[in-house]
C-alpha atoms as a PDB file:
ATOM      1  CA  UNK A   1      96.782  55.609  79.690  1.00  0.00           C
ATOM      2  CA  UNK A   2      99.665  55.257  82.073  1.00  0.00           C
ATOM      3  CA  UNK A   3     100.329  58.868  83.696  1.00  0.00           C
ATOM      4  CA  UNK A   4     103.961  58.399  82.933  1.00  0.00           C
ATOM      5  CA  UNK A   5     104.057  58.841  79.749  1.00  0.00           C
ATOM      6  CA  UNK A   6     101.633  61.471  79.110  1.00  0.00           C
ATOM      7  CA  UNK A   7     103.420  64.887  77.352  1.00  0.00           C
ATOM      8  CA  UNK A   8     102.709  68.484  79.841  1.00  0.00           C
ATOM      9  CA  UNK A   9     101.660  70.988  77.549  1.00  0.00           C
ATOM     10  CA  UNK A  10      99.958  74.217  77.675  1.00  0.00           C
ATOM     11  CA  UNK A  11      97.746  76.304  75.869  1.00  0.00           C
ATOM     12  CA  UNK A  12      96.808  80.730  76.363  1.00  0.00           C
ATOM     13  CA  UNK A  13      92.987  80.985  76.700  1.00  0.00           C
ATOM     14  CA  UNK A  14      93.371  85.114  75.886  1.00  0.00           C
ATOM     15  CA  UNK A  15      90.800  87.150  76.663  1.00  0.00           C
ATOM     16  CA  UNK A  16      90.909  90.208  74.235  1.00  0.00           C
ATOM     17  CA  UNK A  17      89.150  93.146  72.415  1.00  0.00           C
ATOM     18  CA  UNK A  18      86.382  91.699  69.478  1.00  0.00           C
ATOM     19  CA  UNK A  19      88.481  93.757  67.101  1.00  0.00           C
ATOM     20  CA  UNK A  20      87.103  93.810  63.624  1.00  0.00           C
ATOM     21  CA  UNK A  21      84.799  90.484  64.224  1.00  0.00           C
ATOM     22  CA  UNK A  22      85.476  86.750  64.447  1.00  0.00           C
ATOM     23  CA  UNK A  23      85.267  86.544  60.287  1.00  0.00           C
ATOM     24  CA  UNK A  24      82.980  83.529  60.559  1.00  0.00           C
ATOM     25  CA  UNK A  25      79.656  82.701  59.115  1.00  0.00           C
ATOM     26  CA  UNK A  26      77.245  82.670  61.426  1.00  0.00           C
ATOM     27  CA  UNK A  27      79.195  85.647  63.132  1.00  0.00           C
ATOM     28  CA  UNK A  28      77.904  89.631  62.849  1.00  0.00           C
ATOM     29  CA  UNK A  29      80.672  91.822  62.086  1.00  0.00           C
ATOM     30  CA  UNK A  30      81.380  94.808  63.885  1.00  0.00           C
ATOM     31  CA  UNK A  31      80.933  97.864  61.945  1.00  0.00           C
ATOM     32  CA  UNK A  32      83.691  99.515  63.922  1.00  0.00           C
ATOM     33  CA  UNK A  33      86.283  98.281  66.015  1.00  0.00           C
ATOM     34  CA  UNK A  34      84.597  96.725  69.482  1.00  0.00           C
ATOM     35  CA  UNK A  35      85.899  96.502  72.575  1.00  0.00           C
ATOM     36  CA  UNK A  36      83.097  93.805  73.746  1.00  0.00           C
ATOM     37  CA  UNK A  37      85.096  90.991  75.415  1.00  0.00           C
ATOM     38  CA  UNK A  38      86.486  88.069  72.530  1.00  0.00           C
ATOM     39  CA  UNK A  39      88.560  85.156  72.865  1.00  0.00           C
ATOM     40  CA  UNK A  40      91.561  84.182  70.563  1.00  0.00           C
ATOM     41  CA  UNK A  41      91.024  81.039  68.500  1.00  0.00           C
ATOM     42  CA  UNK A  42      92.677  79.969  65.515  1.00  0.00           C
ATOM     43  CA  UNK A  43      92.765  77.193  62.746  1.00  0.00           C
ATOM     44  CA  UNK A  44      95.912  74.923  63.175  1.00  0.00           C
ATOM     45  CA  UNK A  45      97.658  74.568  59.392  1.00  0.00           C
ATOM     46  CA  UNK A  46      96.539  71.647  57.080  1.00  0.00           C
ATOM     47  CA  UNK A  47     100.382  71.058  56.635  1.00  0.00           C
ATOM     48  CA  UNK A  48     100.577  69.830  60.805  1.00  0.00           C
ATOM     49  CA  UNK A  49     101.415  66.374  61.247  1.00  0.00           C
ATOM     50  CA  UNK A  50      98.860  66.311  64.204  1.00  0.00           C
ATOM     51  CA  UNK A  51      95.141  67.909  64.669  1.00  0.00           C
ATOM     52  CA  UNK A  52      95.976  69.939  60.687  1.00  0.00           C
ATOM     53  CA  UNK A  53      93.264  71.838  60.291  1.00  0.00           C
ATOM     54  CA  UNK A  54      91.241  71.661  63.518  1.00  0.00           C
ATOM     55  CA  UNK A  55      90.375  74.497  66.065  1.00  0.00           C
ATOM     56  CA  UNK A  56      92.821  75.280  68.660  1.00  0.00           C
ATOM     57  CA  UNK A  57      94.263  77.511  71.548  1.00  0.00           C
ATOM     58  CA  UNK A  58      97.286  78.747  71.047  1.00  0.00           C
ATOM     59  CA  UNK A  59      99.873  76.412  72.797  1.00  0.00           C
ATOM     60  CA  UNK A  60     102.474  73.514  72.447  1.00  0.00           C
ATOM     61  CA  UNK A  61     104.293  70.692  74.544  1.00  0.00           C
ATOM     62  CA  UNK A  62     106.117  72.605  78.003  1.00  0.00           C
ATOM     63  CA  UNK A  63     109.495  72.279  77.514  1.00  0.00           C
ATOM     64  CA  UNK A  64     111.816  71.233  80.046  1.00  0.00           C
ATOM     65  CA  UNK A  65     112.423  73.909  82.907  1.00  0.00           C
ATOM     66  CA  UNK A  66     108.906  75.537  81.721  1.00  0.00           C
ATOM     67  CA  UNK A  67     106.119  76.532  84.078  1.00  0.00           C
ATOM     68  CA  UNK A  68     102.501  75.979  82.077  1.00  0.00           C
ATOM     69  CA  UNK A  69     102.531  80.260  82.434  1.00  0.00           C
ATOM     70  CA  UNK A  70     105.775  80.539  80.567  1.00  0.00           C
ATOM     71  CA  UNK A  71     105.147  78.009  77.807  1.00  0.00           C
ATOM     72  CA  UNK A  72     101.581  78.980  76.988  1.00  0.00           C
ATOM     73  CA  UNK A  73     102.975  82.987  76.303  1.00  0.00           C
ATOM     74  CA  UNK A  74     106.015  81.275  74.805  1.00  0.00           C
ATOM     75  CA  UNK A  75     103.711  79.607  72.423  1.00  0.00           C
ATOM     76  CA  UNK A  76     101.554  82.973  72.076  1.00  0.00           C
ATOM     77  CA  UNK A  77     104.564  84.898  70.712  1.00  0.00           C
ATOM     78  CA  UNK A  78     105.441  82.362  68.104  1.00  0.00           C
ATOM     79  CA  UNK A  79     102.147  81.262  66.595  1.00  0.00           C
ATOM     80  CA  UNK A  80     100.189  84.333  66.461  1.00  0.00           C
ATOM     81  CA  UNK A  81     102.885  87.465  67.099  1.00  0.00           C
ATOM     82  CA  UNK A  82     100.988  88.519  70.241  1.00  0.00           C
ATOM     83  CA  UNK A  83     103.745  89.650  73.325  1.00  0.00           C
ATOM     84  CA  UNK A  84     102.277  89.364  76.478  1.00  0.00           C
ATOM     85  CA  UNK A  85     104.255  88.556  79.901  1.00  0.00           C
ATOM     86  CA  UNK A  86     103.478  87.641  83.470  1.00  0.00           C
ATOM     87  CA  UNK A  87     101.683  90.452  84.433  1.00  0.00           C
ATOM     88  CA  UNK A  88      98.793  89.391  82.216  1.00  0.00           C
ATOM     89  CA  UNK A  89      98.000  85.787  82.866  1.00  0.00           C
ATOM     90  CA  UNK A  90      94.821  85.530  85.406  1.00  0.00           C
ATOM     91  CA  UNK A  91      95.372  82.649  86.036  1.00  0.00           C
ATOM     92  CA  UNK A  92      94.711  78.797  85.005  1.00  0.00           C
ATOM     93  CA  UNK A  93      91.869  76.257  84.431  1.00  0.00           C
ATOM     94  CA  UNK A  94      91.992  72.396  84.959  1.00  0.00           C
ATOM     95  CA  UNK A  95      93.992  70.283  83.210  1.00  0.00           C
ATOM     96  CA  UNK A  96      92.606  67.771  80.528  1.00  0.00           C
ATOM     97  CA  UNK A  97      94.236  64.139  79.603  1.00  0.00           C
ATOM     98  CA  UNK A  98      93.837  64.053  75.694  1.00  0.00           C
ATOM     99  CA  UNK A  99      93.359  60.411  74.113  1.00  0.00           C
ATOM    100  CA  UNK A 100      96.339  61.420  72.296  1.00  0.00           C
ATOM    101  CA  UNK A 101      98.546  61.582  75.268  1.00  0.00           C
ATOM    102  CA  UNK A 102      98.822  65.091  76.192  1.00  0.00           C
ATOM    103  CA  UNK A 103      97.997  66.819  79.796  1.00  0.00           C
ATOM    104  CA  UNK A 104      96.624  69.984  78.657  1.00  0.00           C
ATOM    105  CA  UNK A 105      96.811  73.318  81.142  1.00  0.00           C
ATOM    106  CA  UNK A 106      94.882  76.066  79.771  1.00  0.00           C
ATOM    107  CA  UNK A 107      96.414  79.520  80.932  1.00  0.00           C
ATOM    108  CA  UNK A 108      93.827  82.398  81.047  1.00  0.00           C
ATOM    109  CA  UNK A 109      95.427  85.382  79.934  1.00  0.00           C
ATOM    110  CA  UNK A 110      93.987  89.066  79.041  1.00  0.00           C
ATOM    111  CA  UNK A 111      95.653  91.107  76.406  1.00  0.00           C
ATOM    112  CA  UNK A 112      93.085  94.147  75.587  1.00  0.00           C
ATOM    113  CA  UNK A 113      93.337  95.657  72.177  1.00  0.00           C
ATOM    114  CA  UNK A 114      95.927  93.437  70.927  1.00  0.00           C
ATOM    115  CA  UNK A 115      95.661  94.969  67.558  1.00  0.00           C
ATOM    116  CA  UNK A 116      98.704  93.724  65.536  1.00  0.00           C
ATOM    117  CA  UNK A 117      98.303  89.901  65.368  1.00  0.00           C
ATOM    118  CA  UNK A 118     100.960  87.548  63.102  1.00  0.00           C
ATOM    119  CA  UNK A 119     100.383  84.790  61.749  1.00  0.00           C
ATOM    120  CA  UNK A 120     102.883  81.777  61.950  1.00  0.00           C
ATOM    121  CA  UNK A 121     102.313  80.095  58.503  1.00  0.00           C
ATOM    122  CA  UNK A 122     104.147  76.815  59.397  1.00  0.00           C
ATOM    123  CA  UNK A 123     101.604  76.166  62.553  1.00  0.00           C
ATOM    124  CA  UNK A 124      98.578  78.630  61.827  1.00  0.00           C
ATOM    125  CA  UNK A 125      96.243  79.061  59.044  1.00  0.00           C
ATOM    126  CA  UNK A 126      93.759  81.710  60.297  1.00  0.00           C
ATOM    127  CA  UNK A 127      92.828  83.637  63.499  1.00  0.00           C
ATOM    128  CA  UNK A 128      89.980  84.507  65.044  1.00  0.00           C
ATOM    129  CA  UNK A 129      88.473  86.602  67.901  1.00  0.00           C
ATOM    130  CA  UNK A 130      85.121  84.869  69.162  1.00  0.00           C
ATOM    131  CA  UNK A 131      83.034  87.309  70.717  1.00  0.00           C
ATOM    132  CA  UNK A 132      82.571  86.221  74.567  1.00  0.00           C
ATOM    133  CA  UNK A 133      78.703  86.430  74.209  1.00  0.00           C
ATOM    134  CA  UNK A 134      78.839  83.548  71.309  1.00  0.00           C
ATOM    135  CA  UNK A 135      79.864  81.060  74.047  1.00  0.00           C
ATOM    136  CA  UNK A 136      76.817  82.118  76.009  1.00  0.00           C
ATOM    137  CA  UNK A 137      74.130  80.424  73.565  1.00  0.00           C
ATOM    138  CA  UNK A 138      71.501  78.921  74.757  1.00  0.00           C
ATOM    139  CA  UNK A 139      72.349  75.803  72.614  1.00  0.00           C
ATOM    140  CA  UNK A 140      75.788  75.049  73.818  1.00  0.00           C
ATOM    141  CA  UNK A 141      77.479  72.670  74.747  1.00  0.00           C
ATOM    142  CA  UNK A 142      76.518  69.929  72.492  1.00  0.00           C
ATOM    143  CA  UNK A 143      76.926  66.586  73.924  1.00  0.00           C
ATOM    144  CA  UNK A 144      77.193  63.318  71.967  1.00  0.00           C
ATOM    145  CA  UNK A 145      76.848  60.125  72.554  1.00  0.00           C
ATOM    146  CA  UNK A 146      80.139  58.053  71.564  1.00  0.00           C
ATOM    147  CA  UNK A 147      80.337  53.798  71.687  1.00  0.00           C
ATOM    148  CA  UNK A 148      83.536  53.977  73.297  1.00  0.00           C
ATOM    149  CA  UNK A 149      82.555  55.555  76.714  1.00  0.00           C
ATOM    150  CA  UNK A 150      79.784  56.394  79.184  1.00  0.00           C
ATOM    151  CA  UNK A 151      80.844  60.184  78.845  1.00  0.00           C
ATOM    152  CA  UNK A 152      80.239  62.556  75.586  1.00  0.00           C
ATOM    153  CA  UNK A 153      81.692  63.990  73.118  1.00  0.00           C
ATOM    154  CA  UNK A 154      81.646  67.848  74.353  1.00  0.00           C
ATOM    155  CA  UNK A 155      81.456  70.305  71.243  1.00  0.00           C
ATOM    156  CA  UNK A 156      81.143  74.495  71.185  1.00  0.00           C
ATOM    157  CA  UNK A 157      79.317  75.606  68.860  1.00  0.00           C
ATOM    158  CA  UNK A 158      80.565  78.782  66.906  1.00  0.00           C
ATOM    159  CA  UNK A 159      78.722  80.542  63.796  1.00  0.00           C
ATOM    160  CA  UNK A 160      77.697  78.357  61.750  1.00  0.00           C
ATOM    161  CA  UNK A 161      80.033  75.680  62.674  1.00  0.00           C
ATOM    162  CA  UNK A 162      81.489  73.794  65.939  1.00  0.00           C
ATOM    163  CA  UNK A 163      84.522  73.335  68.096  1.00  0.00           C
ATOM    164  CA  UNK A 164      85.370  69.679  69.404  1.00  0.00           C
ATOM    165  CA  UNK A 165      87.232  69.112  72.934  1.00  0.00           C
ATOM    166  CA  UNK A 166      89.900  69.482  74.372  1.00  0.00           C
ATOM    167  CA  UNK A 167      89.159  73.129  73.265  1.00  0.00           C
ATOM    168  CA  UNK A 168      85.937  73.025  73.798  1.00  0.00           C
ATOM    169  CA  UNK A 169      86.142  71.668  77.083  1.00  0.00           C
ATOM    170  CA  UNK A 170      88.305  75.327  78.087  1.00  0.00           C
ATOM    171  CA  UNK A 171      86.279  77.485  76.333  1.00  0.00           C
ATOM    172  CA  UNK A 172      82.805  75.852  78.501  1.00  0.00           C
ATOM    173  CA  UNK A 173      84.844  76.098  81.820  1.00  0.00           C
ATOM    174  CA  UNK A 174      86.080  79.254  80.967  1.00  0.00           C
ATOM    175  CA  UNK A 175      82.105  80.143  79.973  1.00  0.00           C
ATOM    176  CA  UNK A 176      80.773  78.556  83.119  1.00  0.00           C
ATOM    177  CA  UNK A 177      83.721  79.231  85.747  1.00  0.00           C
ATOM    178  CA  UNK A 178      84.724  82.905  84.450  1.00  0.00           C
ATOM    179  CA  UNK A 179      81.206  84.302  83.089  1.00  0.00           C
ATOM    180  CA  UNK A 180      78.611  82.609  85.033  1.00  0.00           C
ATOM    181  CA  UNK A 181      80.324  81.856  88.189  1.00  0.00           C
ATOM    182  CA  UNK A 182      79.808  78.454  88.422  1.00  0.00           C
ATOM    183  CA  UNK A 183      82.281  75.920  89.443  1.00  0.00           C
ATOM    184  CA  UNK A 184      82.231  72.773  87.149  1.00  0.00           C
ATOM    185  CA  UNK A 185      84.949  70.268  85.975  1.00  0.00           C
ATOM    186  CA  UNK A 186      85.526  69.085  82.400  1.00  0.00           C
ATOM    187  CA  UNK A 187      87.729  66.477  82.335  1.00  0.00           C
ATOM    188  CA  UNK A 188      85.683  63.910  81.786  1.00  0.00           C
ATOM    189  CA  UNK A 189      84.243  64.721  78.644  1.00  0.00           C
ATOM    190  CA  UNK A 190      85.244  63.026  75.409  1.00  0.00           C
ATOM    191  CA  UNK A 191      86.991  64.285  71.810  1.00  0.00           C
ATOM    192  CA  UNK A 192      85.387  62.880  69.294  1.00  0.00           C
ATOM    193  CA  UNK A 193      87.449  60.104  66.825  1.00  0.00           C
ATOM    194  CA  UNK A 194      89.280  62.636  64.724  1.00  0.00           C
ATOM    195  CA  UNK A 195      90.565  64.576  67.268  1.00  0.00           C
ATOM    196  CA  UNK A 196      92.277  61.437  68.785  1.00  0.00           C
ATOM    197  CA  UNK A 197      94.851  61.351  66.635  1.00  0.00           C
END
């Protein structure tokens, strides 16, 4: 894909309290509120006209005059409520080309309790705090085998379900680079058909 016409956007990897629980199958519930280590997720709207329905960061296209920092909390405020500022981005992961011509950063950000979350109905259909520890399993990633390339298909999985790359590919660097201390890159992993698109 030629470089130049590839879209900067950004996305806020938060790192936050578990809350009340992920709400997922496959998922334990807290039976109080925990303060174990969770990151946001949510489920982008069926409505979208791009990636409806599928598992994302919270994050958008960097608009003009935009640092990756300021558009990934700019994004946080208006999709999920949550105001965070400077002070509480870590710092940043490596960028990842989409097939559907985006250069992704991911902005690691920590934002503690974070107790009153709001949902953007027009770009957000649920939200979710994944507990740190269910991006440790034993079992993840999943890699896949796709026709159309020698890498593949890098996938999360989450409860009872699975998350597809380009956010999968944060939330394993973030796993490997952030938890376990080891230095890997995951650009060259693949999104599987759908996520294409």
């Amino acid at each position: 894909m030629d470089s130049q016409a590839l879209r900067p956007a950004a996305v806020a990897l938060v790192v936050l309290e578990e809350g009340l629980g992920a709400n997922l199958p496959g998922i334990d519930r807290p039976p109080v509120w925990s303060d174990s280590p969770a990151i946001l997720l949510t489920r982008r709207s069926a409505t979208l006209r791009a990636h409806a329905g599928q598992w994302a960061l919270p994050g958008g296209t960097i608009d003009p005059g935009e640092s990756a920092e300021v558009a990934a909390l700019r994004e946080l405020r208006e999709e999920v409520g949550l105001e965070l500022g400077m002070a509480q981005v870590l710092g940043k992961l490596d960028d990842f080309t989409t097939r559907s011509g985006f250069v992704i950063t991911p902005v690691v950000m920590w934002a503690g309790i974070a107790q009153s979350l709001v949902i953007n109905d027009a770009e957000v259909a649920s939200i979710h705090r994944i507990p740190v520890s269910e991006f440790m399993r034993p079992d993840a990633p999943l890699l896949d085998a796709i026709e159309d390339s020698v890498h593949p298909v890098l996938r999360m999985p989450v409860g009872d379900t699975w998350i597809a790359a380009p956010t999968a590919a944060f939330l394993y660097q973030f796993r490997e680079l952030c938890i376990a201390g080891r230095a890997i890159r995951v650009g060259h992993y693949e999104q599987p058909m759908f996520a294409r698109k």
